[in-house]
N, C-alpha and C. Protein backbone atom coordinates (compact mmCIF):
# COMPACT_ATOMS: atom_id res chain seq x y z
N UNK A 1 -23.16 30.89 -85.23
CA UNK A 1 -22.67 29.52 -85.27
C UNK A 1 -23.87 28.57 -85.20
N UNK A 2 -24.15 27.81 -86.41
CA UNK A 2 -25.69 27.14 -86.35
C UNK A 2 -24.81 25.72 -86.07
N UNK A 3 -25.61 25.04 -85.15
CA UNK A 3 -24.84 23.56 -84.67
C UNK A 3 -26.23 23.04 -85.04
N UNK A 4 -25.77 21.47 -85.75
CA UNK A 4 -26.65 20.73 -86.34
C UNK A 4 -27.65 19.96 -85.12
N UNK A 5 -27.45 19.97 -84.63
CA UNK A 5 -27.86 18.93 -83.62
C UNK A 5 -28.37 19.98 -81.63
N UNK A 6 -29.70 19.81 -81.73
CA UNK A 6 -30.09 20.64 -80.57
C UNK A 6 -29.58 19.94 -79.28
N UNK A 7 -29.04 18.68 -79.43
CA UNK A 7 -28.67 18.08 -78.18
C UNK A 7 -27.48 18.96 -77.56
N UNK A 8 -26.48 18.76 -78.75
CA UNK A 8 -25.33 19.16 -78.60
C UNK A 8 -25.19 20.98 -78.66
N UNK A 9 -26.17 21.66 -79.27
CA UNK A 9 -26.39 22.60 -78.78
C UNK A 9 -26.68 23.40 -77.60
N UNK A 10 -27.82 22.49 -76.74
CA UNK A 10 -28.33 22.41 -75.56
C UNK A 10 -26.98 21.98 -74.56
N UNK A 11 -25.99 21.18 -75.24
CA UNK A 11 -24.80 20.65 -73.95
C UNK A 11 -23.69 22.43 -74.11
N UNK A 12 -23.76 22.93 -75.10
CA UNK A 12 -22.40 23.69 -75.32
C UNK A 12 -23.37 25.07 -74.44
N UNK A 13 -24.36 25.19 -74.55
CA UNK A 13 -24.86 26.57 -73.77
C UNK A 13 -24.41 26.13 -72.12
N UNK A 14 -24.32 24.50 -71.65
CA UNK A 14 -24.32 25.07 -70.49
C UNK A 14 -23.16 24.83 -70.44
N UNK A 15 -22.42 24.06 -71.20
CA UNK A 15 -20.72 24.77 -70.62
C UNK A 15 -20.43 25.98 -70.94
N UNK A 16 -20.88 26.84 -71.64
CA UNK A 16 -20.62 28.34 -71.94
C UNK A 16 -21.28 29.40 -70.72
N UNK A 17 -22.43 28.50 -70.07
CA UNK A 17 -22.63 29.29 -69.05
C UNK A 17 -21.74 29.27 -67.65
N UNK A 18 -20.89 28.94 -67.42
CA UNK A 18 -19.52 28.56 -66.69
C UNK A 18 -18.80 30.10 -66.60
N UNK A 19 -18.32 31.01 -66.11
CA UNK A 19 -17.64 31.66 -66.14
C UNK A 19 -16.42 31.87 -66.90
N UNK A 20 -15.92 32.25 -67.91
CA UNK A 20 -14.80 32.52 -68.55
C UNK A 20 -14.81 31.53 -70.00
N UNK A 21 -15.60 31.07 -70.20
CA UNK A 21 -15.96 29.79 -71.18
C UNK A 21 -16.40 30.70 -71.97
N UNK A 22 -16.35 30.87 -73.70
CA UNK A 22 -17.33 31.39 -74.89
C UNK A 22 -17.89 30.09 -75.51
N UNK A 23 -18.13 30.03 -76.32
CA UNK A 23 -19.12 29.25 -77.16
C UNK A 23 -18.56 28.95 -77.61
N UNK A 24 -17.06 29.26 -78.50
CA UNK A 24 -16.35 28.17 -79.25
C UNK A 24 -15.75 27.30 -78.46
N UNK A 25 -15.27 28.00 -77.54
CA UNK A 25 -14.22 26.54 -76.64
C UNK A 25 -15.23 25.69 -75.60
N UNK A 26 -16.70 26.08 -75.35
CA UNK A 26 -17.82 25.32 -74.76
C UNK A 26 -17.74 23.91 -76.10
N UNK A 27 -17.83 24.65 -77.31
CA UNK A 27 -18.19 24.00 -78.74
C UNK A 27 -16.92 22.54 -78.61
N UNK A 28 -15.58 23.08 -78.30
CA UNK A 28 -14.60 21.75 -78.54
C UNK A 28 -14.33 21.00 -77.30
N UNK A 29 -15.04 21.59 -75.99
CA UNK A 29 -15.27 20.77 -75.34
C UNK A 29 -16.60 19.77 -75.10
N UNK A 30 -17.11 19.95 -75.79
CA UNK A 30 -18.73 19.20 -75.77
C UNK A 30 -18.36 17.93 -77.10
N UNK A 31 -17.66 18.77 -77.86
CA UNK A 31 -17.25 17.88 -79.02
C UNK A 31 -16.00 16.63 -78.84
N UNK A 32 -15.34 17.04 -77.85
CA UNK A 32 -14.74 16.29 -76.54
C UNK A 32 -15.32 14.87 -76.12
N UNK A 33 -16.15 15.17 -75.21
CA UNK A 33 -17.10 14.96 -74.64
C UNK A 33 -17.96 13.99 -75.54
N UNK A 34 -18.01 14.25 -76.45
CA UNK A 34 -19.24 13.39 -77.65
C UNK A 34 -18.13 12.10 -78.35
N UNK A 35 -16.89 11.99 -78.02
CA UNK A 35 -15.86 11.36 -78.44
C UNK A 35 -15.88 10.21 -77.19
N UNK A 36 -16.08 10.67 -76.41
CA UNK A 36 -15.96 9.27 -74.99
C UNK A 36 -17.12 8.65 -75.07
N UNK A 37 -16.50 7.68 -73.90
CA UNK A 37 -17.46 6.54 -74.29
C UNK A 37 -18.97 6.61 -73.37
N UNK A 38 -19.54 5.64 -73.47
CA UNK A 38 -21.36 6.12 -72.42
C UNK A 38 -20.66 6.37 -71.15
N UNK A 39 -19.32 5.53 -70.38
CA UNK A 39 -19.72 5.25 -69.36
C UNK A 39 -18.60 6.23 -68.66
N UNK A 40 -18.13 6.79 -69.35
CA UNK A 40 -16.95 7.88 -69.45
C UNK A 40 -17.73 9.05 -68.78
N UNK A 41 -18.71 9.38 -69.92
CA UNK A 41 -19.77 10.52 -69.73
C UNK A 41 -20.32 10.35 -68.24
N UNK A 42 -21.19 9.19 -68.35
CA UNK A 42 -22.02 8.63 -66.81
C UNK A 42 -20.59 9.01 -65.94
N UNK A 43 -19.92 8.48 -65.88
CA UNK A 43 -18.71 9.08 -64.75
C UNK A 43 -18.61 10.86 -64.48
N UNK A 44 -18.12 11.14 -65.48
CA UNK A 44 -18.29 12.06 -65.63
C UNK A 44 -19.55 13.36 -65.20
N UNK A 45 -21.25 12.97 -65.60
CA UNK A 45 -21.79 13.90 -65.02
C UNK A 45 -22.31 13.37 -63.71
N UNK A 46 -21.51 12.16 -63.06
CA UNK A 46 -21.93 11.69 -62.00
C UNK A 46 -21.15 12.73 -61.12
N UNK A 47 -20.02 12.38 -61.21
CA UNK A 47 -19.15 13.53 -60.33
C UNK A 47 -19.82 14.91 -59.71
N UNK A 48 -20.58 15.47 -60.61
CA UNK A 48 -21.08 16.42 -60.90
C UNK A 48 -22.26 16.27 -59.67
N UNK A 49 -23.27 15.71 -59.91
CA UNK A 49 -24.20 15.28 -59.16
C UNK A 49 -23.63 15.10 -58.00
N UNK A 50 -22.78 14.15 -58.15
CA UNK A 50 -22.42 13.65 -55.73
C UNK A 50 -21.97 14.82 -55.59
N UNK A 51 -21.08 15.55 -55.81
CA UNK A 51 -20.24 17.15 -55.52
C UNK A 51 -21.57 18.25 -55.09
N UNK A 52 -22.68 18.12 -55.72
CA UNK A 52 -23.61 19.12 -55.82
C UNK A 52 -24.23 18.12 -54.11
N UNK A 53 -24.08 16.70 -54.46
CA UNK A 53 -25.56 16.38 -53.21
C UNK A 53 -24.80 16.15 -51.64
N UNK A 54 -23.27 16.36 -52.08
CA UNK A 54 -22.65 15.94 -50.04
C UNK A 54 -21.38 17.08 -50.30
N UNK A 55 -21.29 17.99 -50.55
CA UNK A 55 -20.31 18.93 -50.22
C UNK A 55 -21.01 19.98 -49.25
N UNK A 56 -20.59 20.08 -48.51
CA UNK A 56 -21.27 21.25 -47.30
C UNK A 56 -20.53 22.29 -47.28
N UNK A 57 -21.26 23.21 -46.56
CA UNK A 57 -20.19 24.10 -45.47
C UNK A 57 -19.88 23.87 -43.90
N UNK A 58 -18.50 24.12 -44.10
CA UNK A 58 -17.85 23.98 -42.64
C UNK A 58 -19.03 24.83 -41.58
N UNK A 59 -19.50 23.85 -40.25
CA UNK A 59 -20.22 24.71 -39.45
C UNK A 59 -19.62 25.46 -38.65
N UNK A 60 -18.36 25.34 -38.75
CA UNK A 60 -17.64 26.58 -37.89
C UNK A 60 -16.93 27.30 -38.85
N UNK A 61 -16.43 27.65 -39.58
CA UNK A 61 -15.39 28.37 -40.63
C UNK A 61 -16.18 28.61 -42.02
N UNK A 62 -16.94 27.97 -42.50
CA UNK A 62 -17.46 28.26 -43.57
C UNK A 62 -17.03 27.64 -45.48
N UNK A 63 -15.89 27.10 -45.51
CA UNK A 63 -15.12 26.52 -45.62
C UNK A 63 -15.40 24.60 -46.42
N UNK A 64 -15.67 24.64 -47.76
CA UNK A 64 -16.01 23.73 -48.29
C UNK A 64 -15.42 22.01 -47.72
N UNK A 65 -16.47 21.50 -47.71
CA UNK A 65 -16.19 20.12 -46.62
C UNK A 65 -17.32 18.87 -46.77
N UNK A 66 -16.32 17.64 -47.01
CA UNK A 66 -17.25 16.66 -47.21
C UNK A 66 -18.25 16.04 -45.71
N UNK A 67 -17.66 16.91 -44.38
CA UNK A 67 -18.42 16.13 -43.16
C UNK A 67 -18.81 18.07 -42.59
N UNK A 68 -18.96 17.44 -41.49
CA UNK A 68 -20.00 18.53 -40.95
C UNK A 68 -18.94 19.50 -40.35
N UNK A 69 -17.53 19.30 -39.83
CA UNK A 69 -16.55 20.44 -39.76
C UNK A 69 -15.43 19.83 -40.85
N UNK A 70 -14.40 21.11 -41.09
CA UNK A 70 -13.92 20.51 -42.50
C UNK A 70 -12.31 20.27 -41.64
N UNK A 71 -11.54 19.67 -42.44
CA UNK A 71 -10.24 19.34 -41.67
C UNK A 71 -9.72 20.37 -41.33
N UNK A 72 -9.48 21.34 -41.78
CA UNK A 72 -8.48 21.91 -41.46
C UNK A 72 -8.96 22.58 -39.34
N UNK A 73 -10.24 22.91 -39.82
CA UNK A 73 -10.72 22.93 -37.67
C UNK A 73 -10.48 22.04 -37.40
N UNK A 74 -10.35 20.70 -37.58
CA UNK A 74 -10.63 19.60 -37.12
C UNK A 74 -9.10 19.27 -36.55
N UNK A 75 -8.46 19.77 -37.23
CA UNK A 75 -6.59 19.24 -37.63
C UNK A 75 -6.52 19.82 -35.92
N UNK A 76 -5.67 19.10 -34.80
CA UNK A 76 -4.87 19.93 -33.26
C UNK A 76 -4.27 20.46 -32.90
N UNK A 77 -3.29 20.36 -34.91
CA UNK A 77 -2.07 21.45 -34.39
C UNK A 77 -2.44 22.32 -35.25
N UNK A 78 -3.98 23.19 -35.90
CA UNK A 78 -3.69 24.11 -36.08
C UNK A 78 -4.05 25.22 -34.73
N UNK A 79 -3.59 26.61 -34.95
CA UNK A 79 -3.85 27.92 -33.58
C UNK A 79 -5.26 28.07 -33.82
N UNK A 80 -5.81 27.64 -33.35
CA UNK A 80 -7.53 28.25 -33.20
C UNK A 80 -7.83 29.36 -32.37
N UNK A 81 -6.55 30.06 -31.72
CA UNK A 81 -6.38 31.43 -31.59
C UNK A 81 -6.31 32.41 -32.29
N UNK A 82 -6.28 32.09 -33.68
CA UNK A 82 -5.70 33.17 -35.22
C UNK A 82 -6.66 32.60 -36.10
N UNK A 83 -7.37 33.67 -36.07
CA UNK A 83 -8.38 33.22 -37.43
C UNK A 83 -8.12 34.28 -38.70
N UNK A 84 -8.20 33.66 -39.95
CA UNK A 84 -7.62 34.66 -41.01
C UNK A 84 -9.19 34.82 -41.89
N UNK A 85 -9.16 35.76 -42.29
CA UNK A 85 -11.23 36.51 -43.07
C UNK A 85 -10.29 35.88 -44.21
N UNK A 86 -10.97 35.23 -45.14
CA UNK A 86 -10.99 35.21 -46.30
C UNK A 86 -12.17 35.08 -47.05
N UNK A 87 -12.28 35.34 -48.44
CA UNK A 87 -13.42 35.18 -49.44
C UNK A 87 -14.15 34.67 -49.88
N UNK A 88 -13.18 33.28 -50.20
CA UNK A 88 -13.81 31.97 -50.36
C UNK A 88 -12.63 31.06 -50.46
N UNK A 89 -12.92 29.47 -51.09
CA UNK A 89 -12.06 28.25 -50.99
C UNK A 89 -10.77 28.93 -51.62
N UNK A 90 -10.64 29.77 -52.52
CA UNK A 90 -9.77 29.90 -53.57
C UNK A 90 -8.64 30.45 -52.95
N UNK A 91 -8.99 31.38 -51.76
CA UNK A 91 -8.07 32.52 -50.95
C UNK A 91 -7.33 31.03 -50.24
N UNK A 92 -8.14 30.12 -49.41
CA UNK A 92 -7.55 29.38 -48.42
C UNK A 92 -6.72 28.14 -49.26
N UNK A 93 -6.99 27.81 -50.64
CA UNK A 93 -5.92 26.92 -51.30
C UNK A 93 -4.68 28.19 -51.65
N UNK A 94 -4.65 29.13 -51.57
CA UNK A 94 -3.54 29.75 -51.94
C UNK A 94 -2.60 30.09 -50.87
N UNK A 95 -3.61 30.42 -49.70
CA UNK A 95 -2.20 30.35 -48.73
C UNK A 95 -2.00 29.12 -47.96
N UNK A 96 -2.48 27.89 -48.17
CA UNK A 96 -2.04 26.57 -47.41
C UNK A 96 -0.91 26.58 -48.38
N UNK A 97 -1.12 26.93 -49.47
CA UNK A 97 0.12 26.90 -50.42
C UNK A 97 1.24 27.26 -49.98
N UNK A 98 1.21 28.13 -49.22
CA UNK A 98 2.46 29.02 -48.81
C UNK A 98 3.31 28.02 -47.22
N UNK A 99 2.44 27.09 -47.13
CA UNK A 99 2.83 26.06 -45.70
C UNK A 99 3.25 27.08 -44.81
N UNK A 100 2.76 28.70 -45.10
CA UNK A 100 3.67 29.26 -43.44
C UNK A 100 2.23 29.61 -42.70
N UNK A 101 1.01 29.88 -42.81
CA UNK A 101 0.04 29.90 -41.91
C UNK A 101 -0.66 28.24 -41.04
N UNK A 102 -0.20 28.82 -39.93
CA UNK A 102 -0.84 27.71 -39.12
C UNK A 102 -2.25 27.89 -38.07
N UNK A 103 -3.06 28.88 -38.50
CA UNK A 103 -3.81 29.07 -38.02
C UNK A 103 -5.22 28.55 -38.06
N UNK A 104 -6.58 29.16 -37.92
CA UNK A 104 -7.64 28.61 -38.78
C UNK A 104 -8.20 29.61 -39.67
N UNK A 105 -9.45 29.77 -40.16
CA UNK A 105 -10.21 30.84 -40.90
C UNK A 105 -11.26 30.93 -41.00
N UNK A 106 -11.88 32.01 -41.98
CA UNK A 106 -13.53 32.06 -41.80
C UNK A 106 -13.47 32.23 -42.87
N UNK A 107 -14.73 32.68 -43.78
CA UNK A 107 -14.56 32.11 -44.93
C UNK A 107 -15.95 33.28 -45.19
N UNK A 108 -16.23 34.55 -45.93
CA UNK A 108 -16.76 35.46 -45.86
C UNK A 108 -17.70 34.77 -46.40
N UNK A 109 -17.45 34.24 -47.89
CA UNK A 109 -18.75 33.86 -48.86
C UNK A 109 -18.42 34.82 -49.86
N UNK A 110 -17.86 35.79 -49.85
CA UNK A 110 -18.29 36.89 -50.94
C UNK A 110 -17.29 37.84 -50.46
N UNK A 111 -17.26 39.47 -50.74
CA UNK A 111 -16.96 40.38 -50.74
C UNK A 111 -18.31 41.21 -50.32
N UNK A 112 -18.39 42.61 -49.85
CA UNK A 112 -19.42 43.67 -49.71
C UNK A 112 -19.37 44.01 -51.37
N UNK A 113 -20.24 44.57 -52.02
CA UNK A 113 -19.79 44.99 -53.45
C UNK A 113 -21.40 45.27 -54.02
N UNK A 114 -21.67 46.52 -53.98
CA UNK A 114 -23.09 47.31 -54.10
C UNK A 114 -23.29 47.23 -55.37
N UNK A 115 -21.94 47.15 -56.06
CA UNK A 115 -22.35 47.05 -57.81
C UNK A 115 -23.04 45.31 -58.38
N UNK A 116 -22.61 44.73 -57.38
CA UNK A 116 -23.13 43.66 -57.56
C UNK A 116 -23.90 43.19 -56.99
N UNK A 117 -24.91 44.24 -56.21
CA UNK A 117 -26.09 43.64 -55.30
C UNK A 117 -25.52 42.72 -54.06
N UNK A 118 -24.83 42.85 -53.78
CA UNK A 118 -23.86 42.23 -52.31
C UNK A 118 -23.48 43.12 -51.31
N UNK A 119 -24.31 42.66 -50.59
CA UNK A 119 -23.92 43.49 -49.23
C UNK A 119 -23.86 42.97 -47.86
N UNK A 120 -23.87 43.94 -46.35
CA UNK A 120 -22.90 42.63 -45.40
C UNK A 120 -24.29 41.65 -45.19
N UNK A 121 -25.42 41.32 -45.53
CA UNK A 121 -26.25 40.06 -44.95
C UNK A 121 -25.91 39.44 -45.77
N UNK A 122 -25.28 39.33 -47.21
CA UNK A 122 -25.29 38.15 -48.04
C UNK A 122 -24.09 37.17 -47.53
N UNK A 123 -22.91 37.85 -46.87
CA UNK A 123 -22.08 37.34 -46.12
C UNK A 123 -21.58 36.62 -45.00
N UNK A 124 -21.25 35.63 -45.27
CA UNK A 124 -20.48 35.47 -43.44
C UNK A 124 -20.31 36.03 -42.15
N UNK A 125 -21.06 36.77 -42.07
CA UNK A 125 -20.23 37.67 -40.75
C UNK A 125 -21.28 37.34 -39.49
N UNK A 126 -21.84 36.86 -39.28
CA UNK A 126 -22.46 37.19 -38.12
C UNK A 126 -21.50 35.54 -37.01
N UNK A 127 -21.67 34.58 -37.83
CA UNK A 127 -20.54 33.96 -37.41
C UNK A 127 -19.30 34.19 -37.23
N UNK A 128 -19.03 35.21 -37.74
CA UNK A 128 -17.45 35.59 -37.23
C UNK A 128 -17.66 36.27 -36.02
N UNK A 129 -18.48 36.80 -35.93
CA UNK A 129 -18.89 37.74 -34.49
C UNK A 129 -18.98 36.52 -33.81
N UNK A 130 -19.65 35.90 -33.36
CA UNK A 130 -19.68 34.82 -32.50
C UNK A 130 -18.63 34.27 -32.21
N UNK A 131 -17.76 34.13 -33.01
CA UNK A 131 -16.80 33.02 -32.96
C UNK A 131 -15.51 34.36 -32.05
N UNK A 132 -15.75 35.34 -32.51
CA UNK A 132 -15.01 36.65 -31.78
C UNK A 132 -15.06 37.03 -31.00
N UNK A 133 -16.67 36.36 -29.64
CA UNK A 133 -17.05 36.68 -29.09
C UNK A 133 -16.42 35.90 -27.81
N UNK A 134 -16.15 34.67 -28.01
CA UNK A 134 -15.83 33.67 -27.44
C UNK A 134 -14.80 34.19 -26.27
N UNK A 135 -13.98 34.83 -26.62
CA UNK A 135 -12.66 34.94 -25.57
C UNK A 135 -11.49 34.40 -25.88
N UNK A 136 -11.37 33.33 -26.80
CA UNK A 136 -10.64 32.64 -26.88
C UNK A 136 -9.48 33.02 -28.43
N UNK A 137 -10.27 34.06 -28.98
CA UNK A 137 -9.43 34.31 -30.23
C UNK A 137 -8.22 36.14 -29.84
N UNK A 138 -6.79 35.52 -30.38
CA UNK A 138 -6.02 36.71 -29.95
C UNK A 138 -6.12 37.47 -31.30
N UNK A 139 -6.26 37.06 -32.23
CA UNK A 139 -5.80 37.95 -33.55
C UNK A 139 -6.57 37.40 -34.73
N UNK A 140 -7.03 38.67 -35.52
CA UNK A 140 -7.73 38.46 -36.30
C UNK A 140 -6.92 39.04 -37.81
N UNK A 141 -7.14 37.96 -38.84
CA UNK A 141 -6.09 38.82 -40.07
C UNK A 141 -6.63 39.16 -40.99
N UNK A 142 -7.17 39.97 -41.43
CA UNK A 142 -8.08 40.30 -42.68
C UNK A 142 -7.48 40.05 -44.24
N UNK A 143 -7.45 39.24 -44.71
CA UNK A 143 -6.66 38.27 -46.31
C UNK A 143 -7.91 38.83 -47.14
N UNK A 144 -8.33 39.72 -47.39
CA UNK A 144 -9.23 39.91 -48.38
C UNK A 144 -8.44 40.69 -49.86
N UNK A 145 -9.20 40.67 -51.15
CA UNK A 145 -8.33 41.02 -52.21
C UNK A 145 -7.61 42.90 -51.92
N UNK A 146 -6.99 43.08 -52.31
CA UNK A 146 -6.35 44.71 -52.16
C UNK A 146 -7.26 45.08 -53.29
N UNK A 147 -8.48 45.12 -53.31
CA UNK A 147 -9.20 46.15 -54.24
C UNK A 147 -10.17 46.89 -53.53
N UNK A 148 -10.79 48.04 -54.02
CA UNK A 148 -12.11 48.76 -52.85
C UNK A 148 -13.01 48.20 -52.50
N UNK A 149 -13.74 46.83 -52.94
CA UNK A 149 -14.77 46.17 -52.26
C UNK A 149 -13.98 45.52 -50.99
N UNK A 150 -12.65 44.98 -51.14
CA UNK A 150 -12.06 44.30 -50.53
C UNK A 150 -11.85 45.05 -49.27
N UNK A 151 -11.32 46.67 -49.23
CA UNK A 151 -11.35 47.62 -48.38
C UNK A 151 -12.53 47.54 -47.82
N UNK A 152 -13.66 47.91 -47.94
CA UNK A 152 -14.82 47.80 -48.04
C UNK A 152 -15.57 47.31 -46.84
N UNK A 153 -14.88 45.98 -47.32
CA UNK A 153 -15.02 45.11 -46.15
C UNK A 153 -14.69 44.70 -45.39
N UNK A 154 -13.62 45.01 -45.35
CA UNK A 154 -12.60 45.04 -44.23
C UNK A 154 -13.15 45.77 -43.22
N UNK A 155 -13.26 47.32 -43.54
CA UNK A 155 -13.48 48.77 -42.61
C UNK A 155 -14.76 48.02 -42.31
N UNK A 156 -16.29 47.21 -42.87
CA UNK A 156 -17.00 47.00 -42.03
C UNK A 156 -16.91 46.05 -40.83
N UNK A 157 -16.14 45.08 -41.16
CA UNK A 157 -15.33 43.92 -40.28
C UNK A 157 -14.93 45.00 -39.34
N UNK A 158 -13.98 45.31 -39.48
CA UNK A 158 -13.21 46.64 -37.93
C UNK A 158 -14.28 46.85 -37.13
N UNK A 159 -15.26 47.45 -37.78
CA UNK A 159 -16.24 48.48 -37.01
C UNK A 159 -17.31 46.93 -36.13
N UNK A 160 -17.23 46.22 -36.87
CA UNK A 160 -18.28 45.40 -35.78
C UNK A 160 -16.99 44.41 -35.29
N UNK A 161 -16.36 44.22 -35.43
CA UNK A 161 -15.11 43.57 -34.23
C UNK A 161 -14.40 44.06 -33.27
N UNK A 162 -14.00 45.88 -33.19
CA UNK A 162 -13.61 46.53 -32.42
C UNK A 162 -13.87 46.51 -31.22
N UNK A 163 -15.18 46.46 -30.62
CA UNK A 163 -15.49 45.81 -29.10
C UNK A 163 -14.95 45.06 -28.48
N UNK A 164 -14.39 44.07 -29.13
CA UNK A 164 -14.10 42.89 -28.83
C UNK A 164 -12.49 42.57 -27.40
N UNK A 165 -11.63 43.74 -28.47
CA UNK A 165 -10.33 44.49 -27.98
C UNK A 165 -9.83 43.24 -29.02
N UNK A 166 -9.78 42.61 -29.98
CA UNK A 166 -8.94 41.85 -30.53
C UNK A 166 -8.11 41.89 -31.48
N UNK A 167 -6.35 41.76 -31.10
CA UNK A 167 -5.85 42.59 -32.41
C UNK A 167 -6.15 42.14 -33.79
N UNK A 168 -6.41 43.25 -34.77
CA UNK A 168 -7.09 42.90 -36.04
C UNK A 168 -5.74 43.10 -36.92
N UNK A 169 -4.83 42.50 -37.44
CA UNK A 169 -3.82 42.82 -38.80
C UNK A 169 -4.60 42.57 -40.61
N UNK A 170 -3.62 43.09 -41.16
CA UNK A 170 -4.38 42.81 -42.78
C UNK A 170 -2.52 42.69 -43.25
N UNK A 171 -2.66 41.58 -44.42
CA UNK A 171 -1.68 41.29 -45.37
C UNK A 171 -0.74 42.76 -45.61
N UNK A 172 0.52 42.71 -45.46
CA UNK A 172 1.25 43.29 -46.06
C UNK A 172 0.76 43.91 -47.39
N UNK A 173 1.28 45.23 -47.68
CA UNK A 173 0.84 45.75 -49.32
C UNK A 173 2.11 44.91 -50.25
N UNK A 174 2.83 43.65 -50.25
CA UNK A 174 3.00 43.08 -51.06
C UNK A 174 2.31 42.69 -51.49
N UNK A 175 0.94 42.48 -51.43
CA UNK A 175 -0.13 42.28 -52.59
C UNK A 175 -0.63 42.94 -53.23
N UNK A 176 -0.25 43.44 -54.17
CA UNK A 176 -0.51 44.69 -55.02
C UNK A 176 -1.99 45.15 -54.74
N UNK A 177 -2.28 46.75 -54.84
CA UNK A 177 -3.42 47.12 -54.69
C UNK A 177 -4.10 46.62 -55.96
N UNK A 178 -5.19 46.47 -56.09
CA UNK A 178 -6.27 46.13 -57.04
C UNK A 178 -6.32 44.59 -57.83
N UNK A 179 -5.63 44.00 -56.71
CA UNK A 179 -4.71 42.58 -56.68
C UNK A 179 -6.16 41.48 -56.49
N UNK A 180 -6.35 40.92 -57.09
CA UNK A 180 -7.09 39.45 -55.82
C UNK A 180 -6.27 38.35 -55.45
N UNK A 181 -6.34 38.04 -54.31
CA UNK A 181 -5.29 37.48 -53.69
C UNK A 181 -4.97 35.96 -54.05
N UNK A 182 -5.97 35.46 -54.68
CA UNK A 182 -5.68 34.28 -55.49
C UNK A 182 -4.78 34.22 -56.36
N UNK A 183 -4.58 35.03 -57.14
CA UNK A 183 -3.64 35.51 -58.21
C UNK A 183 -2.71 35.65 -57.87
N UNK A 184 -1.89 36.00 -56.55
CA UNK A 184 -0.71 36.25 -55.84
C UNK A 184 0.18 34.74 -56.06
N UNK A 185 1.30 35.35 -56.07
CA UNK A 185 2.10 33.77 -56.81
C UNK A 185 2.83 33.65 -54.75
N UNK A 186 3.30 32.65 -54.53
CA UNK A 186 3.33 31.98 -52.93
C UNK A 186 4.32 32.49 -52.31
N UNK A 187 5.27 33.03 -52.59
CA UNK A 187 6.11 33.87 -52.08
C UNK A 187 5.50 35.06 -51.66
N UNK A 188 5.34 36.01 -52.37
CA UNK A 188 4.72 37.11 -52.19
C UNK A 188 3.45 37.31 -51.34
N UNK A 189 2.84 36.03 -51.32
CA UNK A 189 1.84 35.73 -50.26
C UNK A 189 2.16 35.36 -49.02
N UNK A 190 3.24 34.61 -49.20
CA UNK A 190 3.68 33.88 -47.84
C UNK A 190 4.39 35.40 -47.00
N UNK A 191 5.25 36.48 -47.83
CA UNK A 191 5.47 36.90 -47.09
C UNK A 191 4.65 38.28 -46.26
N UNK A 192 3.44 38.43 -47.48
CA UNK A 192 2.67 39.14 -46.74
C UNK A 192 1.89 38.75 -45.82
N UNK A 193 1.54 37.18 -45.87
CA UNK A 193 1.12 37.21 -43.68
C UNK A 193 1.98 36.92 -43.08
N UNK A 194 3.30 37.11 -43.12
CA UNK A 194 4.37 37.11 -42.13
C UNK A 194 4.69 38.28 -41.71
N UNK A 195 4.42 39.22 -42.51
CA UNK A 195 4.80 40.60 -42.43
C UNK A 195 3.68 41.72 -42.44
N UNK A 196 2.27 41.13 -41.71
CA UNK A 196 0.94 41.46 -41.81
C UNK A 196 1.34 42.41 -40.82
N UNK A 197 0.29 43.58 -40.94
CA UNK A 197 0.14 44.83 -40.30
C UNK A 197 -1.28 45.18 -39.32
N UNK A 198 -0.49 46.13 -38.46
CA UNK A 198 -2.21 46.48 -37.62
C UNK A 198 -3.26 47.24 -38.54
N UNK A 199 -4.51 46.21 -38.49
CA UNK A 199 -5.33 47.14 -39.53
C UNK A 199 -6.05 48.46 -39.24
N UNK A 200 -5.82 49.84 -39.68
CA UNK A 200 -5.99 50.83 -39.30
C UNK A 200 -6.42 51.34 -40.15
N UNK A 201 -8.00 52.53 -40.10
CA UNK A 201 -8.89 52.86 -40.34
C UNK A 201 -8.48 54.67 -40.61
């Protein structure tokens, strides 16, 4: 595909470098894009810029946030006795979805996953230990995807939380094995942390 113009060449590689994007549909969105107006655009890759220069992580949960803890710790009526492991933002918009968890969470960063050069330091965890350490947490729920990295990491979670004596549950197998839990439609989610199990090794 020879594109006349290196500008617009140079714009469609980096929307194609985006995950799930090819080069033709990078191609009709850039061509999009070349249809608005200057100040459309300026809006546009401004967004981009503030999102990149004041979005943080939650210092307690991990957990994408415009201030230094993100609402949902912040919120009084959630249980800051029940913390739920999840992956990243994507796991925790899917089950606020479900309005039946009222707890808080942690927020791994990742999965364990050796095929992808990920393993437990690239992760979240040493803050979850801390935060486990406290006294103050009764139950811990492991929401990670039903696939073997997801296992994975779980069984290493067990093994360094077990000291603790804190009961550990994981989602109901209504989430299909080899499932990621984002993908779970809200029912089926909602009722697998209602109907979450002791996690056993």
């Amino acid at each position: 595909m020879k594109i006349p113009s290196k500008y617009i060449e140079n714009a469609v590689d980096q929307i194609a470098s985006l995950p799930g994007i090819g080069k033709r549909t990078a191609l009709r969105l850039v061509l999009q894009l070349l249809s608005r107006s200057k100040e459309e655009i300026e809006d546009f890759s401004n967004s981009f810029t503030l999102m990149k220069e004041n979005v943080k992580h939650c210092s307690t949960c991990g957990n994408v946030t415009d201030m230094e803890v993100c609402g949902i710790c912040r919120n009084p009526g959630r249980d800051k006795s029940i913390i739920c492991v999840v992956e990243d933002i994507r796991d925790i918009l899917a089950i606020e979805a479900t309005e039946t968890y009222k707890g808080v969470y942690h927020v791994l960063g990742g999965i364990i996953s050796p095929m992808d050069g990920i393993g437990p330091n690239d992760l979240n965890i040493t803050s979850l230990i801390n935060r486990s350490s406290t006294g103050s947490v009764k139950e811990i729920i492991f929401a990670l995807s039903a696939t073997m990295e997801g296992d994975t990491t779980n069984f290493f979670l067990y093994r360094k939380l077990k000291g603790f004596n804190i009961p550990i549950s994981t989602l109901s197998r209504g989430v299909s094995i080899g499932s990621e839990l984002q993908y779970a439609d809200e029912i089926t989610l909602s009722r697998s942390l209602l109907n979450r199990q002791p996690f056993e090794v």
